[in-house]
C-alpha atoms as a PDB file:
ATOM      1  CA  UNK A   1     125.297 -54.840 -11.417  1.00  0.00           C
ATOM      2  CA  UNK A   2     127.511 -56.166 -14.317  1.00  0.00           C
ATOM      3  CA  UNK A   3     127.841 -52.805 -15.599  1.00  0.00           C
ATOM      4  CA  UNK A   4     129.054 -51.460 -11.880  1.00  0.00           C
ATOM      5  CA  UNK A   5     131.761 -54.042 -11.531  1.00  0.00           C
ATOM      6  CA  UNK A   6     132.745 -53.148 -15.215  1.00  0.00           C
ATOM      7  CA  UNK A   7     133.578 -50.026 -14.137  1.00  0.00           C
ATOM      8  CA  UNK A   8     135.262 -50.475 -11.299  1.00  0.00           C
ATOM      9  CA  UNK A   9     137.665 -52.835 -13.045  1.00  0.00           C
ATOM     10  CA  UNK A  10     138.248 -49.817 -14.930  1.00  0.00           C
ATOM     11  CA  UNK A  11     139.283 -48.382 -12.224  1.00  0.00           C
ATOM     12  CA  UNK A  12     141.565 -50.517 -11.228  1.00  0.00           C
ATOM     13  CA  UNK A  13     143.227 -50.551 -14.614  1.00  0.00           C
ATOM     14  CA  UNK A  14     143.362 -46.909 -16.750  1.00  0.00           C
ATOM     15  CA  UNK A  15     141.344 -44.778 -13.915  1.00  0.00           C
ATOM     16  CA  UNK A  16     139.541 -43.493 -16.933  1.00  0.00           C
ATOM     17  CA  UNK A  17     137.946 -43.432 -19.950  1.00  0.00           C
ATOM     18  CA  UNK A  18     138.490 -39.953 -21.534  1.00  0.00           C
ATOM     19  CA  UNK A  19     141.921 -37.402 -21.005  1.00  0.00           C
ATOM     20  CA  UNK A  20     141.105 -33.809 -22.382  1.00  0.00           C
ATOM     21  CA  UNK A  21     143.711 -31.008 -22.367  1.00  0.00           C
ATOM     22  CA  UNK A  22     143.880 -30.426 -18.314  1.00  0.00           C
ATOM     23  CA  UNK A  23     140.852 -32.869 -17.008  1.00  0.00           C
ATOM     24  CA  UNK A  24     140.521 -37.128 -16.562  1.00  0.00           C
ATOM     25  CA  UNK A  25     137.292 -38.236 -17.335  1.00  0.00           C
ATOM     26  CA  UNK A  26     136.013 -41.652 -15.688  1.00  0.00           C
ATOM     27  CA  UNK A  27     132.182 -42.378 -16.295  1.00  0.00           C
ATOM     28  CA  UNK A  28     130.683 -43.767 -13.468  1.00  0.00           C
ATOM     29  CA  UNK A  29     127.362 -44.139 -15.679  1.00  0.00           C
ATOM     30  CA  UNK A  30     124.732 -42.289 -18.347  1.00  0.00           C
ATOM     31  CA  UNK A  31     124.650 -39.665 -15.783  1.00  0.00           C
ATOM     32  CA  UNK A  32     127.788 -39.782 -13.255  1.00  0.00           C
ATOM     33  CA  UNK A  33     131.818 -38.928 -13.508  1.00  0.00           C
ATOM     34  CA  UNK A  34     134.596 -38.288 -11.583  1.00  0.00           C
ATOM     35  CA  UNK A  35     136.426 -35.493 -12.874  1.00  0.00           C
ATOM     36  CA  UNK A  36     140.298 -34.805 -12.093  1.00  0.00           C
ATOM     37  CA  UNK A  37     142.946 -31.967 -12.916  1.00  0.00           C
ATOM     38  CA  UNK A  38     145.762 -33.675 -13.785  1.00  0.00           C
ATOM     39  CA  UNK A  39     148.047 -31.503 -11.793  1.00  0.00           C
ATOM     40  CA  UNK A  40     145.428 -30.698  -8.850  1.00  0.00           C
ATOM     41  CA  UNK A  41     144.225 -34.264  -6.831  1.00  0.00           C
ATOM     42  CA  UNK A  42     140.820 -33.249  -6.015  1.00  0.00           C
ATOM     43  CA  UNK A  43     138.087 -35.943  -6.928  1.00  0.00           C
ATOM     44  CA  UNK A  44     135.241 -34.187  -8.685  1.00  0.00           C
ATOM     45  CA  UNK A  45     131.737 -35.449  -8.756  1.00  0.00           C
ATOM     46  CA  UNK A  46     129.708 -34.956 -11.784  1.00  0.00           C
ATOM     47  CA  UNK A  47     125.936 -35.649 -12.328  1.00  0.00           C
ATOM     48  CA  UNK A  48     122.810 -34.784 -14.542  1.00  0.00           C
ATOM     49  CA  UNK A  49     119.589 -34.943 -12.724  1.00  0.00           C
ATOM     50  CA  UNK A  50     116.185 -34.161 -13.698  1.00  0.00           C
ATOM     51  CA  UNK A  51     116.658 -30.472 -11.157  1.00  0.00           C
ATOM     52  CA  UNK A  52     119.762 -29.601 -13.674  1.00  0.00           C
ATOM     53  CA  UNK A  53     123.727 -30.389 -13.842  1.00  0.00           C
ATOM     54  CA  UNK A  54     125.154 -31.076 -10.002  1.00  0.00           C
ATOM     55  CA  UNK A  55     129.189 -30.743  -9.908  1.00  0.00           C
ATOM     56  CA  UNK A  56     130.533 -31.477  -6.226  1.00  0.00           C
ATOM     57  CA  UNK A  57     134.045 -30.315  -4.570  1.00  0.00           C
ATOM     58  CA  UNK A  58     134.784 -27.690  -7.632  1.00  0.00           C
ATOM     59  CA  UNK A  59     138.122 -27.558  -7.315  1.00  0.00           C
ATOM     60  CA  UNK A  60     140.760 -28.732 -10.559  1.00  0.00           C
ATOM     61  CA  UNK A  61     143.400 -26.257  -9.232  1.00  0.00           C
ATOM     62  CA  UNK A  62     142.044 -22.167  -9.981  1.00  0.00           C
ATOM     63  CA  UNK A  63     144.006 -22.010 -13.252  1.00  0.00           C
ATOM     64  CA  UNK A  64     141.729 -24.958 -14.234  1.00  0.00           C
ATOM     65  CA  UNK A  65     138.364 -23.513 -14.231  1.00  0.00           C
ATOM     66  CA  UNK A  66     137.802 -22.669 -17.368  1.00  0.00           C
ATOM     67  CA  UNK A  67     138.780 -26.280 -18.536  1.00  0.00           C
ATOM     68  CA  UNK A  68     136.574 -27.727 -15.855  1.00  0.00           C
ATOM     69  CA  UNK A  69     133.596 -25.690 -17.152  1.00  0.00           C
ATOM     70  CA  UNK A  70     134.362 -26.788 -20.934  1.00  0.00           C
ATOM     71  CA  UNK A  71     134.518 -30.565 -20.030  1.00  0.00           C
ATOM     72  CA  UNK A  72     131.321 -29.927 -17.899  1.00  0.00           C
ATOM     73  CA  UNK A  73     129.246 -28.770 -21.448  1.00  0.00           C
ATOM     74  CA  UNK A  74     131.314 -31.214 -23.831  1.00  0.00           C
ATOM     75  CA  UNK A  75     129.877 -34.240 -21.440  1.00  0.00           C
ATOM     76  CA  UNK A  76     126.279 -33.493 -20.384  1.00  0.00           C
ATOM     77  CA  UNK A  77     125.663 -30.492 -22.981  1.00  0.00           C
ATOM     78  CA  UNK A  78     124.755 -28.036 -20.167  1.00  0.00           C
ATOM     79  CA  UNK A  79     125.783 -25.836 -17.086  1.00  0.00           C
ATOM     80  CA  UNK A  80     126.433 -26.592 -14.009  1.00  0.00           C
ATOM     81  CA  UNK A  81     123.573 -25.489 -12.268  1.00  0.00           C
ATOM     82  CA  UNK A  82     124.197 -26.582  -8.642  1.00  0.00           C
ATOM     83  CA  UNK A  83     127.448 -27.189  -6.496  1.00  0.00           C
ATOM     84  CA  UNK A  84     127.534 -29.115  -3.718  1.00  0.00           C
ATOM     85  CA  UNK A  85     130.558 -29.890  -1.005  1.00  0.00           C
ATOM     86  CA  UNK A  86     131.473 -32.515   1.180  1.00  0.00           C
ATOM     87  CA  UNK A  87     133.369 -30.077   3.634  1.00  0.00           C
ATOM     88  CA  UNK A  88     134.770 -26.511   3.240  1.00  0.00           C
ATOM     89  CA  UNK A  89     138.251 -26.625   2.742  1.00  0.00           C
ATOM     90  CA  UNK A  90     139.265 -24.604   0.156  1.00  0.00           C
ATOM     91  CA  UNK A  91     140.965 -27.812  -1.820  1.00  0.00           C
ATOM     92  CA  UNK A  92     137.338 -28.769  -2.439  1.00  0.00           C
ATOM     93  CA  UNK A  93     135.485 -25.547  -2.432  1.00  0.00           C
ATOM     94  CA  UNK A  94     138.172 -23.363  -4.045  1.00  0.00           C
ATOM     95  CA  UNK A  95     136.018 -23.395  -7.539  1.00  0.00           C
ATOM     96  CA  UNK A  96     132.457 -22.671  -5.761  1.00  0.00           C
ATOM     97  CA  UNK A  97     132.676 -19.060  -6.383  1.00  0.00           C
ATOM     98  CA  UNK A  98     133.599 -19.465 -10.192  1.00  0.00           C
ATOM     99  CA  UNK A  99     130.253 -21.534 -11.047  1.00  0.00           C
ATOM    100  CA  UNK A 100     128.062 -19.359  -8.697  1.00  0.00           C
ATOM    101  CA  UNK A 101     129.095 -16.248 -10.805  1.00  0.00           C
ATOM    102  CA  UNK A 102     128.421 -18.137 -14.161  1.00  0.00           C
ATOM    103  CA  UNK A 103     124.888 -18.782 -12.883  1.00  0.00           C
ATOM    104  CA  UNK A 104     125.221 -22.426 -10.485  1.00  0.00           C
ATOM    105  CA  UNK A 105     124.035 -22.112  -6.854  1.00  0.00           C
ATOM    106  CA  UNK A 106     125.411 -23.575  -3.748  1.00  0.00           C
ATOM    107  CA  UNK A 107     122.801 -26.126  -2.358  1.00  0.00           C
ATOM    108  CA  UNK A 108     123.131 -27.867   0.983  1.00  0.00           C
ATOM    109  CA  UNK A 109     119.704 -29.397   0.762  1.00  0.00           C
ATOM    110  CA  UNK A 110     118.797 -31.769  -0.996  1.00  0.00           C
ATOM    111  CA  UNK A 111     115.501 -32.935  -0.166  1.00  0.00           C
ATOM    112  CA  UNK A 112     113.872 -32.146  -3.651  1.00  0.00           C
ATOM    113  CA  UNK A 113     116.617 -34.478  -5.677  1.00  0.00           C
ATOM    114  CA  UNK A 114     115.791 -38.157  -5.988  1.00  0.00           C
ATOM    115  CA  UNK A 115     118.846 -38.742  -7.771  1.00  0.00           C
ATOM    116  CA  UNK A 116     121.087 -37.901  -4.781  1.00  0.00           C
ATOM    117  CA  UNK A 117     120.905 -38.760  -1.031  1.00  0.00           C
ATOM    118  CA  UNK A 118     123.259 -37.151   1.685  1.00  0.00           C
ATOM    119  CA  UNK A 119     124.224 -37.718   4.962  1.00  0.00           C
ATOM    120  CA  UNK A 120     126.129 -36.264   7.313  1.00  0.00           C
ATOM    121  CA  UNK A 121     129.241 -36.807   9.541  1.00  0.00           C
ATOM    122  CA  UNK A 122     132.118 -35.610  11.819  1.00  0.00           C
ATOM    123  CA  UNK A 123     135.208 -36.688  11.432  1.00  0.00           C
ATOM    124  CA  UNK A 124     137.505 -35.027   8.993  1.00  0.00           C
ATOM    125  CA  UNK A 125     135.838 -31.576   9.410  1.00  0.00           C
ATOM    126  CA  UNK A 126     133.042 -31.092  12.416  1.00  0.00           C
ATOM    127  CA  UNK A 127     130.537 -30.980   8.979  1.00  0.00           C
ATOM    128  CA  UNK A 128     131.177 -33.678   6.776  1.00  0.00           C
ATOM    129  CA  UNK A 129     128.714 -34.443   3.749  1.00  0.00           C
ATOM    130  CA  UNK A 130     128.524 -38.189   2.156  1.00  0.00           C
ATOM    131  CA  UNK A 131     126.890 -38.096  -0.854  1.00  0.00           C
ATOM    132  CA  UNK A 132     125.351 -40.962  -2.628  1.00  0.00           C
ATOM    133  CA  UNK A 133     124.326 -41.336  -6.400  1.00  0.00           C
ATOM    134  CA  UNK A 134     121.577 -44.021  -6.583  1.00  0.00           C
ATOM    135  CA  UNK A 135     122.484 -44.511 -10.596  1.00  0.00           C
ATOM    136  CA  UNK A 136     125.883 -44.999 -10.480  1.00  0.00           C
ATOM    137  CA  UNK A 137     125.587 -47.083  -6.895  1.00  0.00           C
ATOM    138  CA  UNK A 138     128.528 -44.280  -6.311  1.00  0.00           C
ATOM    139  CA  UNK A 139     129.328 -42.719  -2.837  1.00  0.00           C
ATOM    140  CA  UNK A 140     131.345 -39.710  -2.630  1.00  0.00           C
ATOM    141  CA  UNK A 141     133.128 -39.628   0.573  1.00  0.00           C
ATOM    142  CA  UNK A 142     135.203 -36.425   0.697  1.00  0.00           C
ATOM    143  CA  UNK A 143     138.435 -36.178   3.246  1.00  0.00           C
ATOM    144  CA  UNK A 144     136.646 -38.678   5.979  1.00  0.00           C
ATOM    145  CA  UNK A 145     138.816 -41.372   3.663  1.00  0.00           C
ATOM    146  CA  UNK A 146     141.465 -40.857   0.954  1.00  0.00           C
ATOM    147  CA  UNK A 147     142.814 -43.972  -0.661  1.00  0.00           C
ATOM    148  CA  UNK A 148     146.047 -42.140  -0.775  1.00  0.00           C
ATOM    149  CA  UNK A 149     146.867 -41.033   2.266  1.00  0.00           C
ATOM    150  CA  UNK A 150     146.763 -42.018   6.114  1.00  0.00           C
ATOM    151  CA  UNK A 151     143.430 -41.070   7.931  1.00  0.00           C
ATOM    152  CA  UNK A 152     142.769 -37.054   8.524  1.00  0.00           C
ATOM    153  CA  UNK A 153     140.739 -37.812  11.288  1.00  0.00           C
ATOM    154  CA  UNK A 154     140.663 -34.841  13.780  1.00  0.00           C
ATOM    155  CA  UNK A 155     137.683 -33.270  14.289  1.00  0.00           C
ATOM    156  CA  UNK A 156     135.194 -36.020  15.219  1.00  0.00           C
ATOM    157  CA  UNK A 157     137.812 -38.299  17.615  1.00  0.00           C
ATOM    158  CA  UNK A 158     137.926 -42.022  17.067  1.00  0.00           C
ATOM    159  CA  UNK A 159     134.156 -42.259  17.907  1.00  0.00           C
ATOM    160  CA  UNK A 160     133.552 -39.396  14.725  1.00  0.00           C
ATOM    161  CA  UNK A 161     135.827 -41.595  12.468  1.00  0.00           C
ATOM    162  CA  UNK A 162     133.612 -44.769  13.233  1.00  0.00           C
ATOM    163  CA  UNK A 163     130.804 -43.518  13.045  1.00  0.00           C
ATOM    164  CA  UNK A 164     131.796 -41.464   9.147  1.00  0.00           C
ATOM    165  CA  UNK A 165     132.806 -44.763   8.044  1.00  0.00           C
ATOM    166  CA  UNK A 166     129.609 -46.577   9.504  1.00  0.00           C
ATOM    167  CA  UNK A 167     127.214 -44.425   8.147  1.00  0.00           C
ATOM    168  CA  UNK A 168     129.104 -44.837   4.355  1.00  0.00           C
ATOM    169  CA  UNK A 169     128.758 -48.788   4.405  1.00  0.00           C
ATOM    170  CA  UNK A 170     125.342 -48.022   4.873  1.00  0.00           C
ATOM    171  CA  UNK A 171     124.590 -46.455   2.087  1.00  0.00           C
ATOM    172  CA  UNK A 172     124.174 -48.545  -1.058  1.00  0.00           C
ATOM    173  CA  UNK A 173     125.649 -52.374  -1.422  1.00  0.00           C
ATOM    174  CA  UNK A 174     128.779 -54.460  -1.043  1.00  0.00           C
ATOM    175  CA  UNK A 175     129.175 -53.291  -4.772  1.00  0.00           C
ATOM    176  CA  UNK A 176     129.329 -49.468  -4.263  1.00  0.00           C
ATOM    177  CA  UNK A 177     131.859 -47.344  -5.776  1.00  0.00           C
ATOM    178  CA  UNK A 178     133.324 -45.559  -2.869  1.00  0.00           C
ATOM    179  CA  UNK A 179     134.990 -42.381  -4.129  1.00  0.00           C
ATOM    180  CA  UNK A 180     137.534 -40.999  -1.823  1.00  0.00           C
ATOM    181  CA  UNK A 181     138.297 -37.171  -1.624  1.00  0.00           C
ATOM    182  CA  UNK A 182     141.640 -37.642  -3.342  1.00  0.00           C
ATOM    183  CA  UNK A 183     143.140 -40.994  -4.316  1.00  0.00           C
ATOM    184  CA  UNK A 184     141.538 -43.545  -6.500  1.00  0.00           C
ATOM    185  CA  UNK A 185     137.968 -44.490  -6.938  1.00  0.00           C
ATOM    186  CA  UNK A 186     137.884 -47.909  -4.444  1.00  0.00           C
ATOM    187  CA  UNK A 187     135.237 -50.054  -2.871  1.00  0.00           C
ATOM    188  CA  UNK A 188     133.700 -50.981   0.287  1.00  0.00           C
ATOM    189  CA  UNK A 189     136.346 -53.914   1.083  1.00  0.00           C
ATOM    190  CA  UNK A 190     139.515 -51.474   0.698  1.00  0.00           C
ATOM    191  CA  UNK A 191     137.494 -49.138   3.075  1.00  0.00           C
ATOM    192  CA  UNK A 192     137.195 -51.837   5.893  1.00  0.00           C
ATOM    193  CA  UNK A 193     140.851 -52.471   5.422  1.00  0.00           C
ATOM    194  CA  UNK A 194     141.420 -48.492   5.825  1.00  0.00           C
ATOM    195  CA  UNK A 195     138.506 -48.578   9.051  1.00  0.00           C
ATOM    196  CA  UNK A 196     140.719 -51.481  10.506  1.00  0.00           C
ATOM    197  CA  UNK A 197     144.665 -50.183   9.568  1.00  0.00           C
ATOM    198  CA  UNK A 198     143.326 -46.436  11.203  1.00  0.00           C
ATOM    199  CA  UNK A 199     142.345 -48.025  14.833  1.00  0.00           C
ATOM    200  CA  UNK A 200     145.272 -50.111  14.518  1.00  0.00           C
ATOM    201  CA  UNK A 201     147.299 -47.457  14.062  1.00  0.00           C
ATOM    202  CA  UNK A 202     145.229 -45.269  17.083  1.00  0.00           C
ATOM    203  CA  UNK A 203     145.962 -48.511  19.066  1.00  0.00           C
ATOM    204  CA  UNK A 204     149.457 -48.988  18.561  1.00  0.00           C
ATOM    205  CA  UNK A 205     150.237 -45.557  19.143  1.00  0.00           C
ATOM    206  CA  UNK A 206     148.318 -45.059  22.270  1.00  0.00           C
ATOM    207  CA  UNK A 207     150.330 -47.571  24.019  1.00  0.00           C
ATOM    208  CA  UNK A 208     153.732 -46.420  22.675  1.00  0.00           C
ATOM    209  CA  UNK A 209     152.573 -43.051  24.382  1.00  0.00           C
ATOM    210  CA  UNK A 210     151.224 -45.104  27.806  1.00  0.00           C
ATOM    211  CA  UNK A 211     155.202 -46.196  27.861  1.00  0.00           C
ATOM    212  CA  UNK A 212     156.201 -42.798  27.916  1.00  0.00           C
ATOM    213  CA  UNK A 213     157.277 -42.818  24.135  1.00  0.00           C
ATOM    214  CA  UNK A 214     157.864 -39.547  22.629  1.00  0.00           C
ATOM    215  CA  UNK A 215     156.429 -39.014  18.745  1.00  0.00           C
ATOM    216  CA  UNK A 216     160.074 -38.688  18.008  1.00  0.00           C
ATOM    217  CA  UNK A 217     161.293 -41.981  19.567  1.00  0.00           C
ATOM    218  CA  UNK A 218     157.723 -43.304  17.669  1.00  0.00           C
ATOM    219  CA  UNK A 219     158.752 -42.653  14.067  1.00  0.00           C
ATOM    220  CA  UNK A 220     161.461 -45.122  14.124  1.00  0.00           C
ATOM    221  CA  UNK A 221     158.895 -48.154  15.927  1.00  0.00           C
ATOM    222  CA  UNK A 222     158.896 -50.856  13.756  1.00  0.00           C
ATOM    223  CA  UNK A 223     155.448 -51.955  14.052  1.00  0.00           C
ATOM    224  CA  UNK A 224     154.132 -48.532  13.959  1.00  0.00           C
ATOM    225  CA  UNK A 225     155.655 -48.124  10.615  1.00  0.00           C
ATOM    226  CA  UNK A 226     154.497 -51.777   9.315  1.00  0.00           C
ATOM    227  CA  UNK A 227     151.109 -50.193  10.204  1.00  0.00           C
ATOM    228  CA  UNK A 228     152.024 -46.884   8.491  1.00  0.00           C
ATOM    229  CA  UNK A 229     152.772 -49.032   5.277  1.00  0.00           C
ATOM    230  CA  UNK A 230     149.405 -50.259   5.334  1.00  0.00           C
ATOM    231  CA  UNK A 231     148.180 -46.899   4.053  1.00  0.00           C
ATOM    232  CA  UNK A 232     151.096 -46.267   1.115  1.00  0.00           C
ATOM    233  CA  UNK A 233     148.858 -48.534  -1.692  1.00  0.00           C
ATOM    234  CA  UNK A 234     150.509 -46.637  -4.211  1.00  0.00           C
ATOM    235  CA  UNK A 235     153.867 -47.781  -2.749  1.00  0.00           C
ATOM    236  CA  UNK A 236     155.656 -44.648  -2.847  1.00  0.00           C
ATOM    237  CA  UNK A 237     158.813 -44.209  -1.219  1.00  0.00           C
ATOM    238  CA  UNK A 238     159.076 -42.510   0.972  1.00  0.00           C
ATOM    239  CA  UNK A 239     155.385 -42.581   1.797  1.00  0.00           C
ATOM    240  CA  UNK A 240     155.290 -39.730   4.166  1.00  0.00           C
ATOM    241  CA  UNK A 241     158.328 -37.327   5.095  1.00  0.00           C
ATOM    242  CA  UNK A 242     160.118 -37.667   8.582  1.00  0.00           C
ATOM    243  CA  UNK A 243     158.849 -34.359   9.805  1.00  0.00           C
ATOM    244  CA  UNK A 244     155.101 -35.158   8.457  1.00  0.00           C
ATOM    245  CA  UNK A 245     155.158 -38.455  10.672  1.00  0.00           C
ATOM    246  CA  UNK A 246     156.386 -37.072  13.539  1.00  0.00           C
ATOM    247  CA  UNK A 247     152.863 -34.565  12.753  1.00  0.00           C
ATOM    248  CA  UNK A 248     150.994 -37.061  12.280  1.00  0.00           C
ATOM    249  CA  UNK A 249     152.153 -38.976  15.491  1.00  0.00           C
ATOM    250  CA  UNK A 250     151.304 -35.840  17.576  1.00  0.00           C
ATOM    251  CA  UNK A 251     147.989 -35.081  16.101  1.00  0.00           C
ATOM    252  CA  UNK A 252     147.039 -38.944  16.666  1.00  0.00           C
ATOM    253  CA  UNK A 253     147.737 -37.849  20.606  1.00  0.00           C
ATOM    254  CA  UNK A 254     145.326 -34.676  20.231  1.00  0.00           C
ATOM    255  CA  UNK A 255     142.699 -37.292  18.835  1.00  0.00           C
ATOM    256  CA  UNK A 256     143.617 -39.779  21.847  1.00  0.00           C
ATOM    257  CA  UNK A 257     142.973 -37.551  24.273  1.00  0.00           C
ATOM    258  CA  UNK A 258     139.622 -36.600  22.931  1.00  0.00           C
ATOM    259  CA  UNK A 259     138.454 -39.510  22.670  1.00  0.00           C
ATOM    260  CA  UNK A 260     139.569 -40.449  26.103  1.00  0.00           C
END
């Protein structure tokens, strides 16, 4: 486990161990990376298993293919063989169709990997895919959390979201490597801080709306923006546009009343 937690302090500190041309390289173990464009914010699974090369989410930005594919043989010495995806939008599938020409297929089963376990969940898409590498003690979330970003929680309702993030501290140990769709590689703690902040902020908002609150007259609620802040841990400023909040107040009423 020493060599897990070394990791993740790398993490923490460079966010990797290798920069070529167009693609960041952080080794997860002998036989697991996340890949990254530099200019594309995609988190890219990589992984070598005794069926052939696995890359998961494809998708560096499409001028960054071929670069993708280069770093793919420089690191393991081989194709990519199979791609899987934690959801279909096109920000993580956008490269499938490049590696299925150069030979890869598109597996959604993965019952003859040992390597590799899946499950599955609603919450950021109505089919969301967790996908965890037993090696590497690494789980690869896709969209159902970004470490960047507030929640993108709309297809599954509240009772999707908790039951995504449920079914991820499941798999593996208090000393997983959670990998987020986009943001930074983070663990189970900062998840159960994210699990907490998002039904805070469902909370908070719900009763603005019960006292007739508009999203407009929401953006400007000091407590729902303290709660807002709770998502911006790379402290950006602004962290999200005026117009995007106001969105993302009215879409947190479309998931209210679902879940109601």
């Amino acid at each position: 486990m020493k060599f897990v937690l070394f990791f993740l302090g790398i993490f923490y500190s460079s966010m990797s161990l290798a920069k070529f041309e167009k693609i960041l390289v952080t080794q997860l173990s002998s036989d697991a990376y996340v890949l990254k464009s530099v200019d594309y914010g995609t988190n890219i699974g990589l992984f070598k298993t005794t069926k052939g090369v696995v890359l998961l989410d494809p998708m560096p930005g499409k001028e960054n293919l071929d670069a993708l594919s280069d770093v793919v043989r420089n690191l393991v010495g081989k194709p990519v063989s199979f791609i899987l995806n934690t959801h279909e939008h096109d920000d993580h599938t956008g490269g499938n169709a490049y590696f299925v020409q150069s030979g890869a297929v598109l597996i959604k089963d993965l019952a003859s990997f040992t390597e590799i376990n899946a499950a599955s969940a609603k919450s950021h898409t109505p089919e969301d895919k967790v996908f965890f590498h037993k090696e590497s003690n690494s789980i690869f979330v896709g969209d159902i959390y970004d470490s960047s970003w507030h929640p993108t929680f709309y297809a599954g309702g509240v009772s999707g979201f908790n039951n995504a993030i449920e079914s991820i501290l499941k798999l593996g140990d208090d000393q997983s490597i959670v990998v987020p769709g986009h943001g930074k590689p983070t663990s189970k703690a900062k998840l159960r801080v994210f699990w907490r902040s998002t039904l805070e902020w469902v909370s908070k908002v719900k009763k603005l709306k019960d006292d007739g609150k508009t999203a407009q007259e929401m953006k400007d609620d000091a407590e729902l923006k303290a709660i807002l802040e709770k998502f911006n841990v790379e402290n950006r400023a602004p962290f999200i546009p005026e117009k995007a909040l106001v969105r993302f107040i009215e879409r947190t009423f479309a998931l209210i009343e679902k879940s109601s």
